[in-house]
N, C-alpha and C. Protein backbone atom coordinates (compact mmCIF):
# COMPACT_ATOMS: atom_id res chain seq x y z
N UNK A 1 158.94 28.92 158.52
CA UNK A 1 157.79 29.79 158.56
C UNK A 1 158.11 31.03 157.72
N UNK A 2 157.13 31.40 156.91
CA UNK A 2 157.26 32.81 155.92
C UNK A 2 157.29 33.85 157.22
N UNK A 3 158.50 34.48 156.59
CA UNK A 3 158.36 36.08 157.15
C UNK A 3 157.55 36.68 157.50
N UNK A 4 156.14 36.69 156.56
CA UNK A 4 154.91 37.88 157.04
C UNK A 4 154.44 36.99 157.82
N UNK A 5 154.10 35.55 157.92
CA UNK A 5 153.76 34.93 159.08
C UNK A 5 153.92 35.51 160.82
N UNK A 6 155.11 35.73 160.66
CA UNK A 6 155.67 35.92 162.45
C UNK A 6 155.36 37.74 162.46
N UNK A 7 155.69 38.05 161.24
CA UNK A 7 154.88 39.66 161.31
C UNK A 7 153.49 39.67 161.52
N UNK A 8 153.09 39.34 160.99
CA UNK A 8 151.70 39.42 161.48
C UNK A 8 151.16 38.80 163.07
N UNK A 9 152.35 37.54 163.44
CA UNK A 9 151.74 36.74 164.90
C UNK A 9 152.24 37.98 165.54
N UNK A 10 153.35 38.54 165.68
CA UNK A 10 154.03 39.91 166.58
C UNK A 10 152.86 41.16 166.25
N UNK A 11 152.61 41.36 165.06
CA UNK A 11 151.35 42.51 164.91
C UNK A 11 150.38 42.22 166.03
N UNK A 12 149.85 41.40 165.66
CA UNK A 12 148.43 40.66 166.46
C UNK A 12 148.48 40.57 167.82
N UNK A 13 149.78 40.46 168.84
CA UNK A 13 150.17 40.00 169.86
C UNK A 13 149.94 41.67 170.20
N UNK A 14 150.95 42.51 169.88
CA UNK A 14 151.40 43.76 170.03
C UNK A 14 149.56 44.44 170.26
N UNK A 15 148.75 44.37 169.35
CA UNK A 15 147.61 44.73 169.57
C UNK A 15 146.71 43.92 170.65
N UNK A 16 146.88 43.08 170.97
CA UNK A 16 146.37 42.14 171.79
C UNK A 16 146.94 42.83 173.48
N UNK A 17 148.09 42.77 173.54
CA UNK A 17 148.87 43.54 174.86
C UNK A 17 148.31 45.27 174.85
N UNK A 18 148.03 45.97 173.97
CA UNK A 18 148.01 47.30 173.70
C UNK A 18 146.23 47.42 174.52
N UNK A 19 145.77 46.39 173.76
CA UNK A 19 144.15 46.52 173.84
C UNK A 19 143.00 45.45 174.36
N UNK A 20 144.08 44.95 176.19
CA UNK A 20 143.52 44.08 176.60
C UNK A 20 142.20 43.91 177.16
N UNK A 21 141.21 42.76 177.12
CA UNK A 21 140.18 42.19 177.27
C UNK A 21 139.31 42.45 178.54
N UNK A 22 138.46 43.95 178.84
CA UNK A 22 138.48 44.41 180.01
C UNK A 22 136.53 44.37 179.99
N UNK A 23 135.76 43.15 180.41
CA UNK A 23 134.35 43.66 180.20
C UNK A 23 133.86 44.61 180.49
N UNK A 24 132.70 45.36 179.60
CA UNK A 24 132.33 46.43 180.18
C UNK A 24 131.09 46.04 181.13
N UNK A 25 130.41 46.48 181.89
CA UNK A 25 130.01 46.60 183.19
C UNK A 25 128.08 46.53 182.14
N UNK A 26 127.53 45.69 182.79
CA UNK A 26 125.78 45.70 181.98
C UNK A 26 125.44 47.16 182.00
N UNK A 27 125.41 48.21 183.44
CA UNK A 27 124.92 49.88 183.40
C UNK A 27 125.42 49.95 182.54
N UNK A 28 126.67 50.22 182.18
CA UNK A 28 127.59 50.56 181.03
C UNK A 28 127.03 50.91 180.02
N UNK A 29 126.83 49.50 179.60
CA UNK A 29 126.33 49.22 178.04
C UNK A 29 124.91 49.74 177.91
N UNK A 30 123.97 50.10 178.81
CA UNK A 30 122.70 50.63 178.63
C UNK A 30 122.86 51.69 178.37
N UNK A 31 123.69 52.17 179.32
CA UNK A 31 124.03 53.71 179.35
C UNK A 31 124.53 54.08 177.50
N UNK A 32 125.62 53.45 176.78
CA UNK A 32 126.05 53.26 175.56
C UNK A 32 124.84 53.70 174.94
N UNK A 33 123.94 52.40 175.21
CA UNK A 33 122.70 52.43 173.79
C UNK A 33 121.75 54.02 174.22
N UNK A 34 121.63 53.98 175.35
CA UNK A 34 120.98 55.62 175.56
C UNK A 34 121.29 56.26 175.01
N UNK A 35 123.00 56.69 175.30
CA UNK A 35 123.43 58.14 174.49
C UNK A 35 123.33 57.80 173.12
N UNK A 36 123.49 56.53 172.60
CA UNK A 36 123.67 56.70 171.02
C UNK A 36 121.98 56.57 170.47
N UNK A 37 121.57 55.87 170.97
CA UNK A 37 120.03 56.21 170.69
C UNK A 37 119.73 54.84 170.04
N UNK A 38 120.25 53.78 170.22
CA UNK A 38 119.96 52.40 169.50
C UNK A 38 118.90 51.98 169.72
N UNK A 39 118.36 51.47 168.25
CA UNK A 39 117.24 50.82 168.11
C UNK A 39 116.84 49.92 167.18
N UNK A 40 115.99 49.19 167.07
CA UNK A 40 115.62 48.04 166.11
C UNK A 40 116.34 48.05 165.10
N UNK A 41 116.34 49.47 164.01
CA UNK A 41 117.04 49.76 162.82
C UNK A 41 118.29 49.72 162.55
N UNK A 42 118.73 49.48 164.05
CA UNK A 42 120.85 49.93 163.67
C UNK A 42 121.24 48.66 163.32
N UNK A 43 122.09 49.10 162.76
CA UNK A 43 123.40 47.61 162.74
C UNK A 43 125.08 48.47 163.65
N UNK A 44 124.87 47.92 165.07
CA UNK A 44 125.15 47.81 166.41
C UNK A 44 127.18 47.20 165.55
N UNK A 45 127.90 47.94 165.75
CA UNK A 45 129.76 47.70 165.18
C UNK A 45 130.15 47.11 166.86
N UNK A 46 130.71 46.49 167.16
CA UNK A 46 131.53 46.48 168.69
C UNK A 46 133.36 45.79 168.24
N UNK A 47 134.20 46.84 167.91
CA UNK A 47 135.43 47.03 167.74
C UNK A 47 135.85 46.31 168.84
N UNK A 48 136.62 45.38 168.81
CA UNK A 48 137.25 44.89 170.51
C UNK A 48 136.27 44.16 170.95
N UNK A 49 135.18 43.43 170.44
CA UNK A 49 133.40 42.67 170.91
C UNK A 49 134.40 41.64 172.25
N UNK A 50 135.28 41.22 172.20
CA UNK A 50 135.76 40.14 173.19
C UNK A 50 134.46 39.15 173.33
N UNK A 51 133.62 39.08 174.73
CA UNK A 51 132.92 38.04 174.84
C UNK A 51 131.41 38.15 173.97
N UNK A 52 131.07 39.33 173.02
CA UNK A 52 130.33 39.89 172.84
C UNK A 52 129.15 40.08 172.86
N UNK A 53 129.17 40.26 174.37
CA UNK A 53 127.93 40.95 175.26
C UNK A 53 127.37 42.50 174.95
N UNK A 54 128.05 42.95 173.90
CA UNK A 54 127.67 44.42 173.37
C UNK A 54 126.49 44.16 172.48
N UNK A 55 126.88 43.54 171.46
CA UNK A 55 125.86 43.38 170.46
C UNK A 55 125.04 42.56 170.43
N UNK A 56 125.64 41.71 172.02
CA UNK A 56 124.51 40.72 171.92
C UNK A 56 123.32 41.12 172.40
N UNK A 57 123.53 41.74 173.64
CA UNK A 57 122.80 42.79 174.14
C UNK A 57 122.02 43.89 173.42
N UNK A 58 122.51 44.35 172.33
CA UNK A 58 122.09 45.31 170.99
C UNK A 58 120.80 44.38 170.62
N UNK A 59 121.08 43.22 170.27
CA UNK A 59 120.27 42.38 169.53
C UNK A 59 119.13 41.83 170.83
N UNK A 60 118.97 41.35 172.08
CA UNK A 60 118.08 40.99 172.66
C UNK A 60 117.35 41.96 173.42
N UNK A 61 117.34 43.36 173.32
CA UNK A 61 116.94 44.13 174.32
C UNK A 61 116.37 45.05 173.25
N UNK A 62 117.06 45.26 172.07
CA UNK A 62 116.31 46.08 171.00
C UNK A 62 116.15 45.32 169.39
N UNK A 63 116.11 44.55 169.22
CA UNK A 63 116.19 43.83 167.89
C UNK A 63 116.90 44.10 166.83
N UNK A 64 118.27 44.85 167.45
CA UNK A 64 119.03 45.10 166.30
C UNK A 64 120.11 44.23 165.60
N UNK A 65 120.67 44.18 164.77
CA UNK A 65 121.26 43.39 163.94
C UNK A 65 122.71 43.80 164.61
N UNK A 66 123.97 42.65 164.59
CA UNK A 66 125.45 43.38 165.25
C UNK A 66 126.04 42.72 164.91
N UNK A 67 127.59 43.39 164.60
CA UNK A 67 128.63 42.33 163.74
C UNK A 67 129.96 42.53 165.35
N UNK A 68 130.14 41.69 165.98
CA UNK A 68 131.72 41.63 167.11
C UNK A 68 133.08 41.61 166.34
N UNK A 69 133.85 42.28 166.26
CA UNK A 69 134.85 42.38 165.41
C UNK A 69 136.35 42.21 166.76
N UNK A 70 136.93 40.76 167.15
CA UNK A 70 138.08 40.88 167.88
C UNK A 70 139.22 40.36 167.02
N UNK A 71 140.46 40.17 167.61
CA UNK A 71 141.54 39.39 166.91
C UNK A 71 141.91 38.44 167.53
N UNK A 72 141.36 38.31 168.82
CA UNK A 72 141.33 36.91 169.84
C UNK A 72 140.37 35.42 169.27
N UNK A 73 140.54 34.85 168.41
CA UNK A 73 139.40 33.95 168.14
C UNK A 73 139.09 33.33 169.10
N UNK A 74 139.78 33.03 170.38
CA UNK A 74 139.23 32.80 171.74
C UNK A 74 137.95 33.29 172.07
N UNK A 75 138.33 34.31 172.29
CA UNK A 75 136.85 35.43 172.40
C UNK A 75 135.92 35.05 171.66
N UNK A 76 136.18 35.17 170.16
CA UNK A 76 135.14 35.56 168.97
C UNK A 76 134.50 33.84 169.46
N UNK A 77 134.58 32.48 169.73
CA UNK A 77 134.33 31.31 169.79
C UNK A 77 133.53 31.86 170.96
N UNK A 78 133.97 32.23 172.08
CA UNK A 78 133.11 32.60 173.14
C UNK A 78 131.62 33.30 172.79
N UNK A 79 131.65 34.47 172.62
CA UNK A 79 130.99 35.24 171.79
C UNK A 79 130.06 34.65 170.89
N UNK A 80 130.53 33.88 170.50
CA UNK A 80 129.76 33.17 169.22
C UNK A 80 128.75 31.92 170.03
N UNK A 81 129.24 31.34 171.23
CA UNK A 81 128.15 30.73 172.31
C UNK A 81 127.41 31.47 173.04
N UNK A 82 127.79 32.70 173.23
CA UNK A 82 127.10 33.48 174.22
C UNK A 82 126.10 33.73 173.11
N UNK A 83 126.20 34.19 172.10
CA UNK A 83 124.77 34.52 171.54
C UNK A 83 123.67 33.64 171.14
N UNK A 84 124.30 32.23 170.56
CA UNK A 84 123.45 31.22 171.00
C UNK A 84 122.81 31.10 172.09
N UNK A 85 122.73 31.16 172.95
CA UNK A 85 122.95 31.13 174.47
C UNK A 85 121.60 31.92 174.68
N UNK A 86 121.88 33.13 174.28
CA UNK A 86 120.80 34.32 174.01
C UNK A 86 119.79 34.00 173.19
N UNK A 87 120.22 33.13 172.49
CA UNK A 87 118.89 33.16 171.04
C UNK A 87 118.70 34.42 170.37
N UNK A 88 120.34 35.05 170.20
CA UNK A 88 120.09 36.18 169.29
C UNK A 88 121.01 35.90 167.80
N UNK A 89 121.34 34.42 167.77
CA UNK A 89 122.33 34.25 167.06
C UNK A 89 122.25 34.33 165.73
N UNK A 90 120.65 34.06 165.10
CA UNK A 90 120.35 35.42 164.08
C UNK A 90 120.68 36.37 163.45
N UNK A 91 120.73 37.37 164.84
CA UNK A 91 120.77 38.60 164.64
C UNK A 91 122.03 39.33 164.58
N UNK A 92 123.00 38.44 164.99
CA UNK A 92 124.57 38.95 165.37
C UNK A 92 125.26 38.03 164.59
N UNK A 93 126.89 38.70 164.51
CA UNK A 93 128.01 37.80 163.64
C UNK A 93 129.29 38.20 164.49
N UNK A 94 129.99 37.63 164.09
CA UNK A 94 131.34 37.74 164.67
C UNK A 94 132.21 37.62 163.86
N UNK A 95 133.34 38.16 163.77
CA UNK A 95 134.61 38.31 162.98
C UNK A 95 136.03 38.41 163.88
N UNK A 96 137.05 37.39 163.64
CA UNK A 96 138.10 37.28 163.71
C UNK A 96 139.21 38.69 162.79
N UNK A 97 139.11 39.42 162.96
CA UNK A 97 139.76 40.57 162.59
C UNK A 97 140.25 41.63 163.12
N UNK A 98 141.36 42.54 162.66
CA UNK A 98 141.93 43.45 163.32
C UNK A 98 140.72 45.03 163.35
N UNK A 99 140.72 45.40 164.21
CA UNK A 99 139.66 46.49 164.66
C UNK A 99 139.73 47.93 163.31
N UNK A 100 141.53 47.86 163.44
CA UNK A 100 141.87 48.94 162.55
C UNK A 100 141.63 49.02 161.21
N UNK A 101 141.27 47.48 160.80
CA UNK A 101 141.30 47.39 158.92
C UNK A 101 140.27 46.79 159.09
N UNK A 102 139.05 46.89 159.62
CA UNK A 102 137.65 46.07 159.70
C UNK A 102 137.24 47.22 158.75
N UNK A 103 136.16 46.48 158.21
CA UNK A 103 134.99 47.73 157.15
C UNK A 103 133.54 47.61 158.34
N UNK A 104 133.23 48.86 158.44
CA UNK A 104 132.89 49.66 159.10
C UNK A 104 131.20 50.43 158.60
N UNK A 105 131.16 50.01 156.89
CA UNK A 105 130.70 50.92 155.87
C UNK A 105 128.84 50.83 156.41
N UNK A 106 128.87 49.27 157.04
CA UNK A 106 127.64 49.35 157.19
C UNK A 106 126.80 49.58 158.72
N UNK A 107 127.69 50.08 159.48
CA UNK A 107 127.22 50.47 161.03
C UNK A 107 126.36 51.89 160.75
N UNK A 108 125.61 51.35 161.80
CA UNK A 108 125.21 52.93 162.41
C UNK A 108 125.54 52.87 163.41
N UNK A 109 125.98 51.94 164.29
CA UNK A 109 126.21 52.73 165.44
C UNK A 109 127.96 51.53 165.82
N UNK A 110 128.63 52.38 166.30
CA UNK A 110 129.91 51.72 166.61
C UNK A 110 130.38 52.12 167.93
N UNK A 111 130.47 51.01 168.68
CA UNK A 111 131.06 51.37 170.28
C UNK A 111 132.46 50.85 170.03
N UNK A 112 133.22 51.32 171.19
CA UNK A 112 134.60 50.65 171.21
C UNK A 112 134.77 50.89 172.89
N UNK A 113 135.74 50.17 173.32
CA UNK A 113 136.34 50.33 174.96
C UNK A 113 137.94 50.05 174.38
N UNK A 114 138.27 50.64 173.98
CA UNK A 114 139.70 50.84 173.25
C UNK A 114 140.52 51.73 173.84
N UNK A 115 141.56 51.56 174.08
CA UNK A 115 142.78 52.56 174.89
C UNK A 115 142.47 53.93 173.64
N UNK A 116 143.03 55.08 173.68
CA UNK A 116 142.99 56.47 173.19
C UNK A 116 143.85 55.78 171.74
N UNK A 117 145.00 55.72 172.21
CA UNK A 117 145.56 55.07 170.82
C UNK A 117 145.51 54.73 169.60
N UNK A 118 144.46 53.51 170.23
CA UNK A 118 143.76 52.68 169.52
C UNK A 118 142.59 53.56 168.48
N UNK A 119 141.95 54.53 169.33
CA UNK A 119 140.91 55.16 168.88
C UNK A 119 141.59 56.33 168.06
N UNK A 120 142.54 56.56 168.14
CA UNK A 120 143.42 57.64 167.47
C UNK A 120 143.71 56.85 165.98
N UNK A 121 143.92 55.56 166.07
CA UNK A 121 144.30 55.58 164.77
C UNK A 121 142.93 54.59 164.14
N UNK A 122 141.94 54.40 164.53
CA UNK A 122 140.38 54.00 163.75
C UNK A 122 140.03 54.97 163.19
N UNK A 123 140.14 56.76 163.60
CA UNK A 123 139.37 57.81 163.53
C UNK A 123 139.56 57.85 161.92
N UNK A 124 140.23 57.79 161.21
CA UNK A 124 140.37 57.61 159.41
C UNK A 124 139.53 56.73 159.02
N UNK A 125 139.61 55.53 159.47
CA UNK A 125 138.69 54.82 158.91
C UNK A 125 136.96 55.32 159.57
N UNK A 126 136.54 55.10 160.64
CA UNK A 126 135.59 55.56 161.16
C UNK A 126 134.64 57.24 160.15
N UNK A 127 135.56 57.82 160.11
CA UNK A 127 135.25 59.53 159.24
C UNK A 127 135.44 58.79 157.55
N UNK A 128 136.13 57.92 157.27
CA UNK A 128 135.82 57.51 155.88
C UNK A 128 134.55 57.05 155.11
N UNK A 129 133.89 55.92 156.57
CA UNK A 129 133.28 54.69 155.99
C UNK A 129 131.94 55.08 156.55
N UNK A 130 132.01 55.61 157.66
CA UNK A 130 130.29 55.59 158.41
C UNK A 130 129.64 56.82 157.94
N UNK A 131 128.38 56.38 157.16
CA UNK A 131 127.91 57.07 156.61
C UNK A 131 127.09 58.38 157.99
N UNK A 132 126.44 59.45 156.74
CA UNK A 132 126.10 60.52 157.80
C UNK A 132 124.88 59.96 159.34
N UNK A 133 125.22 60.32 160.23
CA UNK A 133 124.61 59.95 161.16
C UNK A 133 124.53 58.39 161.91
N UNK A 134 125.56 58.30 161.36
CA UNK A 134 125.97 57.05 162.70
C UNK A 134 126.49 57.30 163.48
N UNK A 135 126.41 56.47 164.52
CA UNK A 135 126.89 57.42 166.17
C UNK A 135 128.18 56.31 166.10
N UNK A 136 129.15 56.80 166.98
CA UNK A 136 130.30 56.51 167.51
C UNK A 136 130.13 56.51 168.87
N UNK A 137 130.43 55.24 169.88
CA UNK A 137 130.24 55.57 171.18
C UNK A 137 131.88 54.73 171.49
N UNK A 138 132.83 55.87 172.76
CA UNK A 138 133.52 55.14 173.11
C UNK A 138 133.81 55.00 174.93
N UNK A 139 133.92 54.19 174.98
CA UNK A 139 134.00 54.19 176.96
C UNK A 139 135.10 54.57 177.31
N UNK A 140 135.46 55.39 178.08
CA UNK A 140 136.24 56.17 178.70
C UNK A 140 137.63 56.77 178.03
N UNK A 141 137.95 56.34 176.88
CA UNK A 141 138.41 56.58 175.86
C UNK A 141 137.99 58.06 174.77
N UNK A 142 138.60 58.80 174.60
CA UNK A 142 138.29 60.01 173.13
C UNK A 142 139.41 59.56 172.72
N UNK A 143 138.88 60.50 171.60
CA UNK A 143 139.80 60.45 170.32
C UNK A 143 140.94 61.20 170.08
N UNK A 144 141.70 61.66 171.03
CA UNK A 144 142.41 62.55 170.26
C UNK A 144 141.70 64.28 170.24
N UNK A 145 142.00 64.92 169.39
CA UNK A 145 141.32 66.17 169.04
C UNK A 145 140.27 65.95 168.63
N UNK A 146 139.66 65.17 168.79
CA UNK A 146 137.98 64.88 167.39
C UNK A 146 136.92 65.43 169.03
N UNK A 147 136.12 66.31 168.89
CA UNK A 147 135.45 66.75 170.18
C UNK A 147 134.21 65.97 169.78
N UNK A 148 133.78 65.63 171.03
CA UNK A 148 132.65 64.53 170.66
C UNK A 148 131.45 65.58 170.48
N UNK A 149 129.94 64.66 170.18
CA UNK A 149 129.38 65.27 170.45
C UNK A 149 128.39 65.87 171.37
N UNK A 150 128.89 64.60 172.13
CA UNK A 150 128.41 64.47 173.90
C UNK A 150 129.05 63.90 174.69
N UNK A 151 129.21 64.00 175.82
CA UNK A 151 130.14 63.35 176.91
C UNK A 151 129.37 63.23 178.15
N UNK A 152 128.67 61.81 178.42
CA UNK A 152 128.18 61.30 179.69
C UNK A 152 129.05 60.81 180.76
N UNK A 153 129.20 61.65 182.02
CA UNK A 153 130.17 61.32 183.06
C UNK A 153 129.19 60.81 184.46
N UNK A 154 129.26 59.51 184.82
CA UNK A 154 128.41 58.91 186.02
C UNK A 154 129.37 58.13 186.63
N UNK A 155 128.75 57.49 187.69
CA UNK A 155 129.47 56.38 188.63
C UNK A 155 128.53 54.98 188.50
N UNK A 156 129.42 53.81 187.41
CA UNK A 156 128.58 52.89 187.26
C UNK A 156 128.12 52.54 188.58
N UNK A 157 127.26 51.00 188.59
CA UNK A 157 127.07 50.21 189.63
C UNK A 157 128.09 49.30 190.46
N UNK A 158 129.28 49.72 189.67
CA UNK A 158 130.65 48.99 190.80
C UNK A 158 131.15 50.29 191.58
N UNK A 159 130.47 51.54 191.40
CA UNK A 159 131.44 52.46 191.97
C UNK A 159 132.46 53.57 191.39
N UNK A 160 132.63 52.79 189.86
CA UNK A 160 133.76 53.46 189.23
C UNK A 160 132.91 55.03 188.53
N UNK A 161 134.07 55.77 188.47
CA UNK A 161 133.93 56.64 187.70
C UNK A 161 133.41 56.19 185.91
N UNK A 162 132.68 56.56 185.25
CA UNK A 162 133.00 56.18 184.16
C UNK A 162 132.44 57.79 182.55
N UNK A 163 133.07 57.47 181.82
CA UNK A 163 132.64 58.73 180.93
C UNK A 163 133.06 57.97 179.36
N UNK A 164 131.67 58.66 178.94
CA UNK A 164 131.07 57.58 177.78
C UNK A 164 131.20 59.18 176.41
N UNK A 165 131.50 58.68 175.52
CA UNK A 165 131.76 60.00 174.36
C UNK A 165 131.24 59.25 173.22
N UNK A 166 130.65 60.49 172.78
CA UNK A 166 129.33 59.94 171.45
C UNK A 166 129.75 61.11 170.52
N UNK A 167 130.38 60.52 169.02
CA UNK A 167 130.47 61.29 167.93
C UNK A 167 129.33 61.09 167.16
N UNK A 168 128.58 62.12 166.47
CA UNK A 168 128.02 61.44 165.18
C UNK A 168 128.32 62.27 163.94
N UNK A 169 128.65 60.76 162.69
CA UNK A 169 129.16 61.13 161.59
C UNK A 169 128.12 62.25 160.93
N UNK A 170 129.49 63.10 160.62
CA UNK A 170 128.60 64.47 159.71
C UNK A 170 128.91 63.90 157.89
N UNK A 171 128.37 64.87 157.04
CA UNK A 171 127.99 64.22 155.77
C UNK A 171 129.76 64.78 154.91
N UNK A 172 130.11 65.43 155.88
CA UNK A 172 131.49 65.97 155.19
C UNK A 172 132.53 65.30 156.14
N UNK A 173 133.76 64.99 155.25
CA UNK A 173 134.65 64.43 155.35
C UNK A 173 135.57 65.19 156.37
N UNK A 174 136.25 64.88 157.96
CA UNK A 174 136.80 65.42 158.75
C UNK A 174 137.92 66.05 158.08
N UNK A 175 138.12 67.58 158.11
CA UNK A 175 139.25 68.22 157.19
C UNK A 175 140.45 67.91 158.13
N UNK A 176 140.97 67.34 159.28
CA UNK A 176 141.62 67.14 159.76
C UNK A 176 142.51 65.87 159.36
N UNK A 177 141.94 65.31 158.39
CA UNK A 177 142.85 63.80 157.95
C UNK A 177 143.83 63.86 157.31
């Protein structure tokens, strides 16, 4: 086996353990499209999509277009029935790829349920690629120093605490990079 082979299976694994497969909750995700304001027009990003009930949901409840971006092709195969399933399969895509080197260029709106970490090191790409006024939504997760531009704190329908953070891209480049 080539060298970058087992580098890359240990990369992939390492992110896989870092940024395990945790659904988010249906309130959740309504709550998501509220604060970010989704609608017909977006094209709906879900970083980490796992079974991808984010965008699928994006796509049957508002007619928006959504790309699931995991590194589990488990998932992404899942995902990819569930939207059949939905009859939104149209409207959505799925990608076998790493969250951190995904292109990004054409979202308006990008959720993630990503450990801090994780969201610590997207924030370059995210401030590079999304043009002005796409929203960033992440579940219980910030970024680091990046102050959002809203922060919704409720108790879903299981009980839990939960707090939802909404950036939206400004037309200037974060001087912090």
């Amino acid at each position: 086996m080539p060298p970058w082979v087992a580098m890359l299976a240990t990369a992939s694994f390492a992110l896989q353990a870092s940024a395990p497969f945790v659904a988010t909750p249906p309130d959740v995700i309504e709550r998501m499209f509220q604060l970010a304001g989704v609608g017909s027009g977006d094209v709906v990003y879900d970083l980490g999509c796992g079974d991808g009930r984010i965008v699928i949901e994006a796509a049957r409840r508002y007619g928006a277009r959504g790309v699931g971006v995991d590194i589990d092709r488990v998932r992404i195969d899942e995902a990819q029935r569930n939207a059949r399933l939905a009859g939104v399969g149209h409207l959505v895509s799925f990608r076998v790829e790493d969250a951190l080197t995904t292109d990004v260029s054409d979202a308006t709106v990008v959720t993630l349920y990503l450990v801090s970490a994780l969201n610590v090191q997207l924030r370059p790409r995210l401030t590079a690629q999304l043009r002005p006024g796409a929203r960033v939504v992440s579940h219980n997760f910030p970024m680091g120093d990046w102050d959002p531009d809203r922060v919704d704190v409720f108790t879903s329908a299981d009980g839990q605490s939960r707090t939802l953070y909404l950036w939206i891209a400004d037309a200037k480049a974060d001087p912090r990079q």
